[in-house]
C-alpha atoms as a PDB file:
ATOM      1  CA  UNK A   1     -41.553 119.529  93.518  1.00  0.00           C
ATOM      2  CA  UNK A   2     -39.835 119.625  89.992  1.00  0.00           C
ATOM      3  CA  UNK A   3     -36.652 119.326  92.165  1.00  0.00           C
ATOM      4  CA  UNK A   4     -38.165 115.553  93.744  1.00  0.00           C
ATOM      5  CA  UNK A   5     -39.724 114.752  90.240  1.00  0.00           C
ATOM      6  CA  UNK A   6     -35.996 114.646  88.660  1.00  0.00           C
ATOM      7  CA  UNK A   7     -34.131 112.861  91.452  1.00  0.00           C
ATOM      8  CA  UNK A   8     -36.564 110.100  91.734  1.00  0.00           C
ATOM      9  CA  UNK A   9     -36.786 109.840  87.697  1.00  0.00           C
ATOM     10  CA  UNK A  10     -32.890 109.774  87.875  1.00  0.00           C
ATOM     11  CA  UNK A  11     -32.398 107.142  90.389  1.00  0.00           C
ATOM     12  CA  UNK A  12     -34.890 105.149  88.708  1.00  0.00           C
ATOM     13  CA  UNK A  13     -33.417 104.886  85.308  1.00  0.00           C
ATOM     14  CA  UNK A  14     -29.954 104.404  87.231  1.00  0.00           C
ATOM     15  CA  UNK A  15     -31.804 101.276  89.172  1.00  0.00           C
ATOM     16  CA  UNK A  16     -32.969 100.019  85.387  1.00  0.00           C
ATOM     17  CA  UNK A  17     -29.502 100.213  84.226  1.00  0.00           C
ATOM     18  CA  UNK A  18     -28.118  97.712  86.662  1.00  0.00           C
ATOM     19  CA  UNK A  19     -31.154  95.262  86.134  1.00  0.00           C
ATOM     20  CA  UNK A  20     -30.698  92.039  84.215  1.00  0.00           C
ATOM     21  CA  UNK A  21     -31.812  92.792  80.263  1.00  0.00           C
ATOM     22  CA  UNK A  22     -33.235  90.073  78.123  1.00  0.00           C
ATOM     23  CA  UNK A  23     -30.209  88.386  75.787  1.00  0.00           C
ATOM     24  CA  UNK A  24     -31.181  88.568  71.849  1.00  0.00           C
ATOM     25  CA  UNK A  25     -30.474  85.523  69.302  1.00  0.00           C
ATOM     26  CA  UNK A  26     -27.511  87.098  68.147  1.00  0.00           C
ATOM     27  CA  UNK A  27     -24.107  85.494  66.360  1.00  0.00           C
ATOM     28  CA  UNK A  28     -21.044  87.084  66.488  1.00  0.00           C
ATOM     29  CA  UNK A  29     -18.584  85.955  63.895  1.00  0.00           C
ATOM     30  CA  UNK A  30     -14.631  85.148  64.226  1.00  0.00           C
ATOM     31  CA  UNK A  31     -12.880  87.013  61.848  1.00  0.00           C
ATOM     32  CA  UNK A  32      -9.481  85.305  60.590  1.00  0.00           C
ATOM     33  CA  UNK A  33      -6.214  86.579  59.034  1.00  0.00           C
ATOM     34  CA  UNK A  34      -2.396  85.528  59.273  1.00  0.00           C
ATOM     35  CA  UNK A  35       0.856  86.768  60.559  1.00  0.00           C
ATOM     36  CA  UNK A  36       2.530  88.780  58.138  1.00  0.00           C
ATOM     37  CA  UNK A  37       6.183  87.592  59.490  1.00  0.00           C
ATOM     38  CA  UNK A  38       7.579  85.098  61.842  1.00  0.00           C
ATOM     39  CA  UNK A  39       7.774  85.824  65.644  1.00  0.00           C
ATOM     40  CA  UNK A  40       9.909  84.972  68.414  1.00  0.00           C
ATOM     41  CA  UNK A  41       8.534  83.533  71.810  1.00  0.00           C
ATOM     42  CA  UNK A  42       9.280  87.082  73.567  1.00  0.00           C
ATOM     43  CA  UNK A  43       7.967  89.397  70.719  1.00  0.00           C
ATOM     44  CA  UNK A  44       5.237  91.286  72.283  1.00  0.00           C
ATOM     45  CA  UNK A  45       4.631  93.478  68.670  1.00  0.00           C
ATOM     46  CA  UNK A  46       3.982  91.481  65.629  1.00  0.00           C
ATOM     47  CA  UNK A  47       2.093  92.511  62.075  1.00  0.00           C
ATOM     48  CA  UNK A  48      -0.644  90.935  60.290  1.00  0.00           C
ATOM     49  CA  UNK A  49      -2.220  90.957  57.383  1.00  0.00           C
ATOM     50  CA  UNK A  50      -5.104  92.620  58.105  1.00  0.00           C
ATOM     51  CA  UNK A  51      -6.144  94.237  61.201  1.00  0.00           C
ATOM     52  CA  UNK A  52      -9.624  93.997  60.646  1.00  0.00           C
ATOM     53  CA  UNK A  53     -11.955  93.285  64.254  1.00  0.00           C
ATOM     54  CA  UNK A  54      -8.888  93.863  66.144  1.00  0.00           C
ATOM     55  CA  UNK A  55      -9.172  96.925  68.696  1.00  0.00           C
ATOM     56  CA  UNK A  56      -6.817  98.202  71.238  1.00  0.00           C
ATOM     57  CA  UNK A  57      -8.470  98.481  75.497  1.00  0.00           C
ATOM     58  CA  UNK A  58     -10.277 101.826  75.948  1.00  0.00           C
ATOM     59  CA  UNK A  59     -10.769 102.871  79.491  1.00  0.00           C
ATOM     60  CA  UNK A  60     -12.892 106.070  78.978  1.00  0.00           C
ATOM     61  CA  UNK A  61     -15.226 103.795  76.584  1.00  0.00           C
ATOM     62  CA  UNK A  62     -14.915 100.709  78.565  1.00  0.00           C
ATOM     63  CA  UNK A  63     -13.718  98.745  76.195  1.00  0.00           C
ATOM     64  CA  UNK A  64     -11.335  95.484  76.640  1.00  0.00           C
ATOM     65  CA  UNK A  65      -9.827  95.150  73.557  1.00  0.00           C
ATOM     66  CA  UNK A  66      -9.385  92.085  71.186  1.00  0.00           C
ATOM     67  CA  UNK A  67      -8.040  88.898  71.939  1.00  0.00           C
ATOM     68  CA  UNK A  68      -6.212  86.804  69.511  1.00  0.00           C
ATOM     69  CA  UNK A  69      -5.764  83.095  68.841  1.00  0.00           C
ATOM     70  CA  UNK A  70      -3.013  82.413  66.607  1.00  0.00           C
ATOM     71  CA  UNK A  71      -2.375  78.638  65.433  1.00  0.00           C
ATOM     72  CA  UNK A  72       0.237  77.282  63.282  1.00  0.00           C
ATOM     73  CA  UNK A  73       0.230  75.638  59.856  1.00  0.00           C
ATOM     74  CA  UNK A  74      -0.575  71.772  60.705  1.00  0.00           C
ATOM     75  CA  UNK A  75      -0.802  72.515  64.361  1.00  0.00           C
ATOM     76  CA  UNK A  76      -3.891  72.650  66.754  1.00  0.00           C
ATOM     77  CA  UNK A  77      -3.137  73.943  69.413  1.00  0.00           C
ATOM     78  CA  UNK A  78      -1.576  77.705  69.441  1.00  0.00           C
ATOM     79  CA  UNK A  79      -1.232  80.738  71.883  1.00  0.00           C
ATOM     80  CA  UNK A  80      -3.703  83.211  73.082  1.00  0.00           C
ATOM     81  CA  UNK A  81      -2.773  86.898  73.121  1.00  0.00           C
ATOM     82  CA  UNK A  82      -4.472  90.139  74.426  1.00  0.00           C
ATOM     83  CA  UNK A  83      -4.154  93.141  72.706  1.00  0.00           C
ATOM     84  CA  UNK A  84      -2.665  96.655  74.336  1.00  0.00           C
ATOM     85  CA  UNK A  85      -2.398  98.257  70.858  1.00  0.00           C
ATOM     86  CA  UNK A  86      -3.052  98.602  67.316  1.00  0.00           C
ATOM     87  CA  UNK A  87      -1.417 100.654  64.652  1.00  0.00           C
ATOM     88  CA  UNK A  88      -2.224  99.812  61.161  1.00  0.00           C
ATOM     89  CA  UNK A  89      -1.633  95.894  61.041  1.00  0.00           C
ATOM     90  CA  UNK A  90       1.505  96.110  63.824  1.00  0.00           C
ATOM     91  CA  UNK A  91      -0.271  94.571  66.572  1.00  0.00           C
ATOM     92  CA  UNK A  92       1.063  94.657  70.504  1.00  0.00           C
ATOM     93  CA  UNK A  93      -0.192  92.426  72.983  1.00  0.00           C
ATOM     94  CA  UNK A  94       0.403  90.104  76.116  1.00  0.00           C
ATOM     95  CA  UNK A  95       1.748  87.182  74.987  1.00  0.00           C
ATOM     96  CA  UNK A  96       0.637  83.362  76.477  1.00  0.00           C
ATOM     97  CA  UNK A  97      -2.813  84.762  77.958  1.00  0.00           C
ATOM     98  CA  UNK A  98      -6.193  82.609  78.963  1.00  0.00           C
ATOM     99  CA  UNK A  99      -3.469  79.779  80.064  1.00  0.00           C
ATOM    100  CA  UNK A 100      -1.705  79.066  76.762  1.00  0.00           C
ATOM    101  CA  UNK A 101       2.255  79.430  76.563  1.00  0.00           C
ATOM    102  CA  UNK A 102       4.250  81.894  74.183  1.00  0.00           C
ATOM    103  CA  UNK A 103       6.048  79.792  71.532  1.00  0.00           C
ATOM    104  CA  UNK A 104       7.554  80.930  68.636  1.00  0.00           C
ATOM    105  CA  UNK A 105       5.106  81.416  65.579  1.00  0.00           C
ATOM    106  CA  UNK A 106       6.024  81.131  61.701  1.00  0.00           C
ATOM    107  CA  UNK A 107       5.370  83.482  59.212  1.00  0.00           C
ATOM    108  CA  UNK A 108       1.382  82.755  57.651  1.00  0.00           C
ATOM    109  CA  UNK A 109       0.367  81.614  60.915  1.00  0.00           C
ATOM    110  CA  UNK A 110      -3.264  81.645  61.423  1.00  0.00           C
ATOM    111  CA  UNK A 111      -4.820  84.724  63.733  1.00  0.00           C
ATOM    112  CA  UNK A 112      -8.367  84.343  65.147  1.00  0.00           C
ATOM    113  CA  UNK A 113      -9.602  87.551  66.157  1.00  0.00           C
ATOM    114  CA  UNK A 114     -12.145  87.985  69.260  1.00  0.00           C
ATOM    115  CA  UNK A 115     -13.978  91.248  70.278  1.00  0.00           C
ATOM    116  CA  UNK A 116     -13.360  89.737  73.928  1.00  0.00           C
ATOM    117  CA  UNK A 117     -11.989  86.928  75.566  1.00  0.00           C
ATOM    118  CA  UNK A 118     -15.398  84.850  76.302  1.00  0.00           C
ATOM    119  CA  UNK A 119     -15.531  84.647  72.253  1.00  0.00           C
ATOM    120  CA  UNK A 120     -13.110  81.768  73.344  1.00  0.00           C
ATOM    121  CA  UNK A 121     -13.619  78.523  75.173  1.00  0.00           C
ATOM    122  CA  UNK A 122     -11.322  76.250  76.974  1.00  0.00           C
ATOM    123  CA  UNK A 123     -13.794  72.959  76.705  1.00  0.00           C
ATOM    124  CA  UNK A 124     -15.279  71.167  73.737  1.00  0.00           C
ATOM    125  CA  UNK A 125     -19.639  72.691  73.472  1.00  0.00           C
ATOM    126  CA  UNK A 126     -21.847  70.001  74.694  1.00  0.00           C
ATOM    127  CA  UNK A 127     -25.021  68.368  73.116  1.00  0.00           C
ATOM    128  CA  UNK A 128     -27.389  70.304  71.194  1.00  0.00           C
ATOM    129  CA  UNK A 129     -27.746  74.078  69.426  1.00  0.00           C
ATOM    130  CA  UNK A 130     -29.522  76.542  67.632  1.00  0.00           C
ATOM    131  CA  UNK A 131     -27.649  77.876  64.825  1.00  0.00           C
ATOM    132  CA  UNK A 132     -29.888  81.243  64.843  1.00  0.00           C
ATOM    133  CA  UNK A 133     -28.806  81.341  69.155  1.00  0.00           C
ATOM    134  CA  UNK A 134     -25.063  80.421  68.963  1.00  0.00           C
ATOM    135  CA  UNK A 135     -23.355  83.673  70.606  1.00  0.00           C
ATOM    136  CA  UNK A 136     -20.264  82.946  68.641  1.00  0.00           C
ATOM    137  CA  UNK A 137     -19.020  80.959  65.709  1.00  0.00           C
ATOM    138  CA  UNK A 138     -16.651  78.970  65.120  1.00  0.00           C
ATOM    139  CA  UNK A 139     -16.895  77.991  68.284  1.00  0.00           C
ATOM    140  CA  UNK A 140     -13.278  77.714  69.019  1.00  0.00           C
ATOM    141  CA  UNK A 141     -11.279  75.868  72.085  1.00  0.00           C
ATOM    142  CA  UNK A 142      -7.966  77.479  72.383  1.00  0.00           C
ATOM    143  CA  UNK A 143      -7.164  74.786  75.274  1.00  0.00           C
ATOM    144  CA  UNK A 144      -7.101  72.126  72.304  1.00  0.00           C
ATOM    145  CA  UNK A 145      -7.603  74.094  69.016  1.00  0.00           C
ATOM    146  CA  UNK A 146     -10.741  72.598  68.285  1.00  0.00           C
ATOM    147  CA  UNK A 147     -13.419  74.267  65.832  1.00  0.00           C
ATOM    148  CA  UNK A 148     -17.169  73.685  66.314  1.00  0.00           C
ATOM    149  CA  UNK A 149     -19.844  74.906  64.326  1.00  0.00           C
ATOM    150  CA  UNK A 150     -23.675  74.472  65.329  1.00  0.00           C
ATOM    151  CA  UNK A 151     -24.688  71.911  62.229  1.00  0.00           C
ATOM    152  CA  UNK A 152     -28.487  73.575  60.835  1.00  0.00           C
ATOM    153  CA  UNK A 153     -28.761  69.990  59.448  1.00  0.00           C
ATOM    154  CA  UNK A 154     -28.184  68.333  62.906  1.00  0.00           C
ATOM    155  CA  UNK A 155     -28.880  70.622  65.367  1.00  0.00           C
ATOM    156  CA  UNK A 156     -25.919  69.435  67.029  1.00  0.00           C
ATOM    157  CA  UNK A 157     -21.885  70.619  67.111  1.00  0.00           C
ATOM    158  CA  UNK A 158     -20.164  69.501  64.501  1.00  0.00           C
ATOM    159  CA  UNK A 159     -16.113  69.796  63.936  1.00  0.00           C
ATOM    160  CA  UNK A 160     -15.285  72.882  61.740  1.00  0.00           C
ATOM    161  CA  UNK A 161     -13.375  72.341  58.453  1.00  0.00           C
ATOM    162  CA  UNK A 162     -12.336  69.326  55.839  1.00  0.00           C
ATOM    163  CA  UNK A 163     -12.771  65.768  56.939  1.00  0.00           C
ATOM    164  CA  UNK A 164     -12.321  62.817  54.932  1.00  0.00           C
ATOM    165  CA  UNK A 165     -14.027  59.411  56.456  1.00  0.00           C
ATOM    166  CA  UNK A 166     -13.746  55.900  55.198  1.00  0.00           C
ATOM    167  CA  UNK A 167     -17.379  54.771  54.116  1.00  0.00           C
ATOM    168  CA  UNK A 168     -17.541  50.906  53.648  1.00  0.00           C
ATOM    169  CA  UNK A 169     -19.595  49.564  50.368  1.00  0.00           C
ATOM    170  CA  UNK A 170     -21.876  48.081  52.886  1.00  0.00           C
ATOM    171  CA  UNK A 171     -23.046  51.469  54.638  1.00  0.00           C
ATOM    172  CA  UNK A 172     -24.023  52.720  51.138  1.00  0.00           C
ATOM    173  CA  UNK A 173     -26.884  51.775  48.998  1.00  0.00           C
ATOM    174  CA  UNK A 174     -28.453  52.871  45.503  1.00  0.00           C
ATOM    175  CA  UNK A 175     -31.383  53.571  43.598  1.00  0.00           C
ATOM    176  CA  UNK A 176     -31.870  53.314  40.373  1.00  0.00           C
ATOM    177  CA  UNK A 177     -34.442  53.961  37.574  1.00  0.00           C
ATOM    178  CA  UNK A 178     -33.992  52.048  34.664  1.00  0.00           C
ATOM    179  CA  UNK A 179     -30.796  50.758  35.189  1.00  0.00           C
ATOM    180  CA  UNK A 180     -28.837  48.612  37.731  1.00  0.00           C
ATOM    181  CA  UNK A 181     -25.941  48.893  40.375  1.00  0.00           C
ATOM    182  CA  UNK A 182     -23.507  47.367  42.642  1.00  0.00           C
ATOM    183  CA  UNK A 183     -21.073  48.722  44.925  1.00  0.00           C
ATOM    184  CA  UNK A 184     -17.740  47.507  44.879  1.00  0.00           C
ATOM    185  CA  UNK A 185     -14.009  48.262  45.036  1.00  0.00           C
ATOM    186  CA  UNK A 186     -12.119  49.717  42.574  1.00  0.00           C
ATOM    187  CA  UNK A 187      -8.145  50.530  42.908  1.00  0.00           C
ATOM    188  CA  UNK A 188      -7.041  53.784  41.422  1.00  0.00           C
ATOM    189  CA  UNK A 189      -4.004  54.181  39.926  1.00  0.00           C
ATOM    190  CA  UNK A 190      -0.602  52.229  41.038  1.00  0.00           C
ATOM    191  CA  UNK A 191      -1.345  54.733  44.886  1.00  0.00           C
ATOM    192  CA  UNK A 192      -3.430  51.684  45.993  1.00  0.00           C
ATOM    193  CA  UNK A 193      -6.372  54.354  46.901  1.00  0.00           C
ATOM    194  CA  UNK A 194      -9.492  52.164  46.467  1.00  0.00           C
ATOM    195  CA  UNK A 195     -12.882  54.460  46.365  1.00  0.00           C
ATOM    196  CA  UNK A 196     -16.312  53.331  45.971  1.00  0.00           C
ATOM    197  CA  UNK A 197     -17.471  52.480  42.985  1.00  0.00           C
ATOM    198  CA  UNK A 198     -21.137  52.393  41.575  1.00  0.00           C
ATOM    199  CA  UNK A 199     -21.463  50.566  37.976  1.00  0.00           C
ATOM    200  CA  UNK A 200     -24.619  50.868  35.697  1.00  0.00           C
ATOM    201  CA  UNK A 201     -26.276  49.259  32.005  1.00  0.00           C
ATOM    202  CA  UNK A 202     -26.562  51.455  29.412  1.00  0.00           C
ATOM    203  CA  UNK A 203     -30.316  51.484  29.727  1.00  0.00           C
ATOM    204  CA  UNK A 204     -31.076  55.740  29.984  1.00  0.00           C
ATOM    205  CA  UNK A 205     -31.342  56.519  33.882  1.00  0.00           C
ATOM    206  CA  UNK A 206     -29.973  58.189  36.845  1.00  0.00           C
ATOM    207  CA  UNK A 207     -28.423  56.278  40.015  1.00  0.00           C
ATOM    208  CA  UNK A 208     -28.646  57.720  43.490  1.00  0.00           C
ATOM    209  CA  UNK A 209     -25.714  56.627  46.104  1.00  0.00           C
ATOM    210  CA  UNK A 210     -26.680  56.788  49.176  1.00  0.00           C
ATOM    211  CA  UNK A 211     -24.184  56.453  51.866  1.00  0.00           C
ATOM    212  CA  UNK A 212     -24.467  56.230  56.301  1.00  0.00           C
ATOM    213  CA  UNK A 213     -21.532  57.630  57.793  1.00  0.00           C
ATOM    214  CA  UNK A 214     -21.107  57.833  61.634  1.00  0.00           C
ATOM    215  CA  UNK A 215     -18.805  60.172  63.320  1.00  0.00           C
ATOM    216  CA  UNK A 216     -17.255  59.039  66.833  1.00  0.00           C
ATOM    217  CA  UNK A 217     -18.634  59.623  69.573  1.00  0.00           C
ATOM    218  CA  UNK A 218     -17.108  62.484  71.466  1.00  0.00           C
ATOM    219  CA  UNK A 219     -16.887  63.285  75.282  1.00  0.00           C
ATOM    220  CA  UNK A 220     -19.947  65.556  76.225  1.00  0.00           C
ATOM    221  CA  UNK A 221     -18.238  68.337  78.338  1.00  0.00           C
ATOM    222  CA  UNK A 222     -19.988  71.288  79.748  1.00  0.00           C
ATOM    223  CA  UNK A 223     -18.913  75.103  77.684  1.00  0.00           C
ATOM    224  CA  UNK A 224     -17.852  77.757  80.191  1.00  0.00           C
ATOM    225  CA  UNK A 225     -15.703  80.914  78.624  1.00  0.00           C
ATOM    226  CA  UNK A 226     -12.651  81.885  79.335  1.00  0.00           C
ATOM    227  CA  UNK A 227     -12.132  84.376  81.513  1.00  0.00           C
ATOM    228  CA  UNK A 228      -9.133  87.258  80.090  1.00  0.00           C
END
């Protein structure tokens, strides 16, 4: 009987195992660093600056391995690689993976690190998100070299990084307390840069600008991973 009573308990935590198991609110986090030294389209071993996140495939632990992004200065789109090996910060992988091409890559390059390959995407994330529920972030296209980030202000994708967007006087307005102010024009310098400019009495007060600023309106695609 204590024979039965250990088979069955077996089998049944074997049957549990392959059952689907509920997915926690969890965000995993790209980590970033550079190439250390320029690389040539056929280099398959490279060094960074820091190896930090990236792992080398484990078949006795089941584990894939990283899979890098790397994108060059003032470029978007850049190369996706999958690691075979690490040791220290020289790095070995298979070059042009996920459907990107190997180019040659200068020295300071950027490398996005992945635990796996579905930390990538090959479309643009569609409509709304949950910051606290985004598996991964950035959210990063390699088939475009896009970044998205899940806006906690907007609830909605946003682009990743510095933007700079012309905001006509007329999308802006102030308020004032005990003063007054108009928006106008002002040119700065001999650059011909012109700014917007709020002007105010000398009456004691604080003025508020206020400004509307729309982004364009991007195709809504639907997000599927890459597969390595």
């Amino acid at each position: 009987m204590k024979n039965i009573t250990r088979i069955t308990f077996g089998l049944l935590a074997f049957a549990l195992a392959f059952l689907p198991q509920p997915v926690a609110a969890q965000q995993n986090t790209l980590v970033e660093t550079t190439l250390s030294a320029a690389i040539s389209y056929n280099q398959t071993c490279f060094t960074v600056a820091a190896a930090t996140g990236i792992s080398a495939p484990s078949f006795n632990a089941g584990i894939a391995g990283s899979v890098l992004y790397i994108q060059d200065i003032a470029q978007t789109v850049g190369e996706s690689i999958v690691v075979n090996s690490v040791s220290s910060t020289t790095i070995c992988g298979r070059r042009g993976a996920n459907g990107t091409r190997a180019v040659t890559h200068a020295s300071g390059a950027k490398v996005w690190v992945a635990t796996a390959a579905n930390w990538f995407y090959s479309v643009d994330p569609l409509g709304s998100c949950t910051l606290a529920s985004t598996f991964v972030t950035p959210y990063l296209n390699i088939a475009n070299g896009k970044e998205w980030v899940c806006s906690a202000l907007t609830g909605t994708w946003v682009p990743n990084g510095d933007y700079v967007f012309f905001v006509p006087p007329t999308q802006c307005g102030t308020v004032q307390t005990t003063s007054t102010a108009t928006n106008t024009y002002i040119n700065v310098g001999a650059s011909g840069t012109f700014v917007l400019h709020s002007t105010r009495n000398a009456a004691a007060g604080t003025t508020t600008l206020v400004c509307d600023v729309m982004l364009h309106d991007r195709q809504r695609l639907n997000r599927r991973p890459l597969q390595q």
